[in-house]
N, C-alpha and C. Protein backbone atom coordinates (compact mmCIF):
# COMPACT_ATOMS: atom_id res chain seq x y z
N UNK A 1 -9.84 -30.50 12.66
CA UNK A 1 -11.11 -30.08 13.19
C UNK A 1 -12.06 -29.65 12.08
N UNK A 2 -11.56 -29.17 10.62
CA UNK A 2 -11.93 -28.87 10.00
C UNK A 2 -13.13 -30.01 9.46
N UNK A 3 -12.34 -31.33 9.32
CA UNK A 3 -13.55 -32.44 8.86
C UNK A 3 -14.39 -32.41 9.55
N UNK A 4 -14.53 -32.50 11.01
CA UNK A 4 -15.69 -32.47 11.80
C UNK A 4 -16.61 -31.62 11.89
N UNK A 5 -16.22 -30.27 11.54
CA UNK A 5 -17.39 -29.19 11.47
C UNK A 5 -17.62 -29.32 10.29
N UNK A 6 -17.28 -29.70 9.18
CA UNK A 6 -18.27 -29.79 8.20
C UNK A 6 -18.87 -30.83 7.85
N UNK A 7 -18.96 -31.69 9.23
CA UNK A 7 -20.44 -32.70 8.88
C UNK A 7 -21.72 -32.64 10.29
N UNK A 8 -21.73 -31.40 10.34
CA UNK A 8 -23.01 -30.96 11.14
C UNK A 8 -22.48 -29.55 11.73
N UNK A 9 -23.59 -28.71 11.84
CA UNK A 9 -23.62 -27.12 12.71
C UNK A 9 -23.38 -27.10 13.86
N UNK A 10 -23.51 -28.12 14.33
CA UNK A 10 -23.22 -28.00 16.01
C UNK A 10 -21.84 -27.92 16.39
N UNK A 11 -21.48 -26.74 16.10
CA UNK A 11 -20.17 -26.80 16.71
C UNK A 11 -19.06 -26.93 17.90
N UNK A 12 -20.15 -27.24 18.63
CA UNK A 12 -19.88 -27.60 20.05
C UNK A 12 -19.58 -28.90 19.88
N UNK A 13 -20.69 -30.12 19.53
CA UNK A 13 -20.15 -30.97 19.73
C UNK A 13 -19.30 -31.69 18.29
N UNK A 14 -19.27 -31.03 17.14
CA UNK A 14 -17.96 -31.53 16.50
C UNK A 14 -16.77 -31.00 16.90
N UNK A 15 -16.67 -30.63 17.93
CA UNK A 15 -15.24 -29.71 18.53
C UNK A 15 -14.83 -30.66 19.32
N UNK A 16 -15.95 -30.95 20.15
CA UNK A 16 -15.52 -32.01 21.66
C UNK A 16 -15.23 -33.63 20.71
N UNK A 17 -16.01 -33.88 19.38
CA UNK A 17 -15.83 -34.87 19.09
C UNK A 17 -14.31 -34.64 18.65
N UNK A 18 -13.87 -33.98 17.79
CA UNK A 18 -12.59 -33.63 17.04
C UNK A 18 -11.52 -33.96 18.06
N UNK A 19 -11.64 -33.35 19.36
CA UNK A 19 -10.93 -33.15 19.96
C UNK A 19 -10.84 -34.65 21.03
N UNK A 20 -11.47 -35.29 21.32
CA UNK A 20 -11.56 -36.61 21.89
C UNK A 20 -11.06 -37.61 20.70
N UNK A 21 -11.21 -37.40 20.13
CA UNK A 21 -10.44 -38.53 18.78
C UNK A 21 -9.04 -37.78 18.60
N UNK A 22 -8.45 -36.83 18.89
CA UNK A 22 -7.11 -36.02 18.68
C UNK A 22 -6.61 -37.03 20.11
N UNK A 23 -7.42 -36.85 21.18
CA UNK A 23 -6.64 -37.13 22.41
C UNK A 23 -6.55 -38.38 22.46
N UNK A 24 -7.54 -39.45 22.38
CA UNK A 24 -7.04 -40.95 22.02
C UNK A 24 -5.78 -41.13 21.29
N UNK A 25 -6.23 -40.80 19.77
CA UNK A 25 -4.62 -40.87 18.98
C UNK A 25 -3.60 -40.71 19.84
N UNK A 26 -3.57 -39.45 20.81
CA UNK A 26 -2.40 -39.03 20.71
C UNK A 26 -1.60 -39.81 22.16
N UNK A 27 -2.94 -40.86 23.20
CA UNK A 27 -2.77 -41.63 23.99
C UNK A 27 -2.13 -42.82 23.56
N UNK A 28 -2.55 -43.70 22.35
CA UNK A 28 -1.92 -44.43 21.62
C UNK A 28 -0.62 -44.04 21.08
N UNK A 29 -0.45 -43.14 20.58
CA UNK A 29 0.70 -42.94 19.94
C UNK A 29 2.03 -42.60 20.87
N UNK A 30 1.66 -41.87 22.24
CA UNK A 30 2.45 -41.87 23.53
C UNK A 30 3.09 -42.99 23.74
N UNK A 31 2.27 -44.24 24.05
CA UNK A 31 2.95 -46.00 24.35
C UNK A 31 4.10 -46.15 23.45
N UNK A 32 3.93 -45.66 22.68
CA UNK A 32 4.52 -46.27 21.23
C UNK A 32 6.27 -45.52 21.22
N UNK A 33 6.06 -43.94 21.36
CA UNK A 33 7.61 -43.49 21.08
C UNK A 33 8.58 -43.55 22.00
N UNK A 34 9.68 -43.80 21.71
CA UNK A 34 10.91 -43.71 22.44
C UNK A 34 11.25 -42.07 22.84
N UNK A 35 10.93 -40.86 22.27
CA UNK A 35 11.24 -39.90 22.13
C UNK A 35 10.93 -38.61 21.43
N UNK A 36 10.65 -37.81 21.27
CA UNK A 36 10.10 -35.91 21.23
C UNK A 36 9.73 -36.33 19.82
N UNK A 37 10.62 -36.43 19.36
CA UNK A 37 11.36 -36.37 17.61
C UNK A 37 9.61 -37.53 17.34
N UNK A 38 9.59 -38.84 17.22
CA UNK A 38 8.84 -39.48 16.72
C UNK A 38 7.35 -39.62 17.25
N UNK A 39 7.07 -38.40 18.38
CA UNK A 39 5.90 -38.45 18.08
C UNK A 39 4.71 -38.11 17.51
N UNK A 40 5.43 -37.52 16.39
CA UNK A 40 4.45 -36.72 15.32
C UNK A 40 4.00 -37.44 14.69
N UNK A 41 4.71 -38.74 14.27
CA UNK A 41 4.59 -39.79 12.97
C UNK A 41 4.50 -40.53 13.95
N UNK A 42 4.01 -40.95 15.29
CA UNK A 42 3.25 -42.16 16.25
C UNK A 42 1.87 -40.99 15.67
N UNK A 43 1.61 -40.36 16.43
CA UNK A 43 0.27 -39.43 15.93
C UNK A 43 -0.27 -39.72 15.06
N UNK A 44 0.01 -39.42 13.79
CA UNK A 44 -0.44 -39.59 12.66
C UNK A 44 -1.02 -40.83 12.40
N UNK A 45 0.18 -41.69 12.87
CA UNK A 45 -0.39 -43.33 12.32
C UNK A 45 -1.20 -43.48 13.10
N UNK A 46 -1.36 -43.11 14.29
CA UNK A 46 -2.49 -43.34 15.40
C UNK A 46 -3.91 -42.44 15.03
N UNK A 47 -3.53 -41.75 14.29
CA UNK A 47 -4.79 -40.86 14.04
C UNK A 47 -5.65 -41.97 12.41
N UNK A 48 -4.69 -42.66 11.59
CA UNK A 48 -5.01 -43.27 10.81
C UNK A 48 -5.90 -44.78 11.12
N UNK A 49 -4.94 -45.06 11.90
CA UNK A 49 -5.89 -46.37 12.75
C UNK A 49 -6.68 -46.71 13.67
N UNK A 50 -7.31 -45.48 14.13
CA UNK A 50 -7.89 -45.09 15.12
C UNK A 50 -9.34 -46.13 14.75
N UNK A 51 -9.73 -46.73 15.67
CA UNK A 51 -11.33 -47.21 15.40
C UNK A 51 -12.31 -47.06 16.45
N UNK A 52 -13.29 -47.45 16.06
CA UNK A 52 -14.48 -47.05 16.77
C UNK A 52 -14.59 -47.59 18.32
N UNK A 53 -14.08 -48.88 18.10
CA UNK A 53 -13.74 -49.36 19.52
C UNK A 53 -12.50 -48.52 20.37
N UNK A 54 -11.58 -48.29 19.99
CA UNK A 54 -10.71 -47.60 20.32
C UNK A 54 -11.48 -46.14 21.03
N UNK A 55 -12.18 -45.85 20.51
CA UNK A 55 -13.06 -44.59 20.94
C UNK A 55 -13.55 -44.75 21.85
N UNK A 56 -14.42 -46.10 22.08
CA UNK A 56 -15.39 -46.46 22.87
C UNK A 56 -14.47 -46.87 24.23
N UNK A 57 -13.38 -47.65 24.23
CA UNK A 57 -12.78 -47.91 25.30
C UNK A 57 -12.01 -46.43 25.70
N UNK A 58 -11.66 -45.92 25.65
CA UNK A 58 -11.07 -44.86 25.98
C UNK A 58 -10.83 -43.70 25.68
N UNK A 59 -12.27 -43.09 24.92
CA UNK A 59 -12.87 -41.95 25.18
C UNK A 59 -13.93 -41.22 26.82
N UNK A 60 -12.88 -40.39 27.24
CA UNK A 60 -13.82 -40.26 28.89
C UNK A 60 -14.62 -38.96 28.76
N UNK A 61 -15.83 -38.95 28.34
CA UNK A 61 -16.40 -37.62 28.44
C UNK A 61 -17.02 -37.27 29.73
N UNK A 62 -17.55 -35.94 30.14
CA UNK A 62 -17.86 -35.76 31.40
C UNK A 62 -18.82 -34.28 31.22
């Protein structure tokens, strides 16, 4: 969260952004593990390959 607040003051919405790109990753990276243990390192890699489309399809704000 830290990267996101330091590229603008609005901390509202680099929070909701931070946090909608945490929850995609962590939707992608869900499909992916067999189990508890590996989904830290599905995460991660999902947080690495994350793209803009990926955002766009299945980021749900409200």
């Amino acid at each position: 969260m830290s990267a996101f607040a330091a590229i603008d003051e609005d901390r509202l919405a680099t929070t909701v952004a931070a946090v909608t790109v945490y929850k995609v990753a962590a939707e992608k990276a869900a499909q992916q593990v067999t189990g508890p243990g590996s989904f830290a390192l599905a995460f991660l890699d999902a947080l690495a390959a994350l793209t803009e489309q990926d955002l766009l399809e299945r980021a749900a704000l409200s």
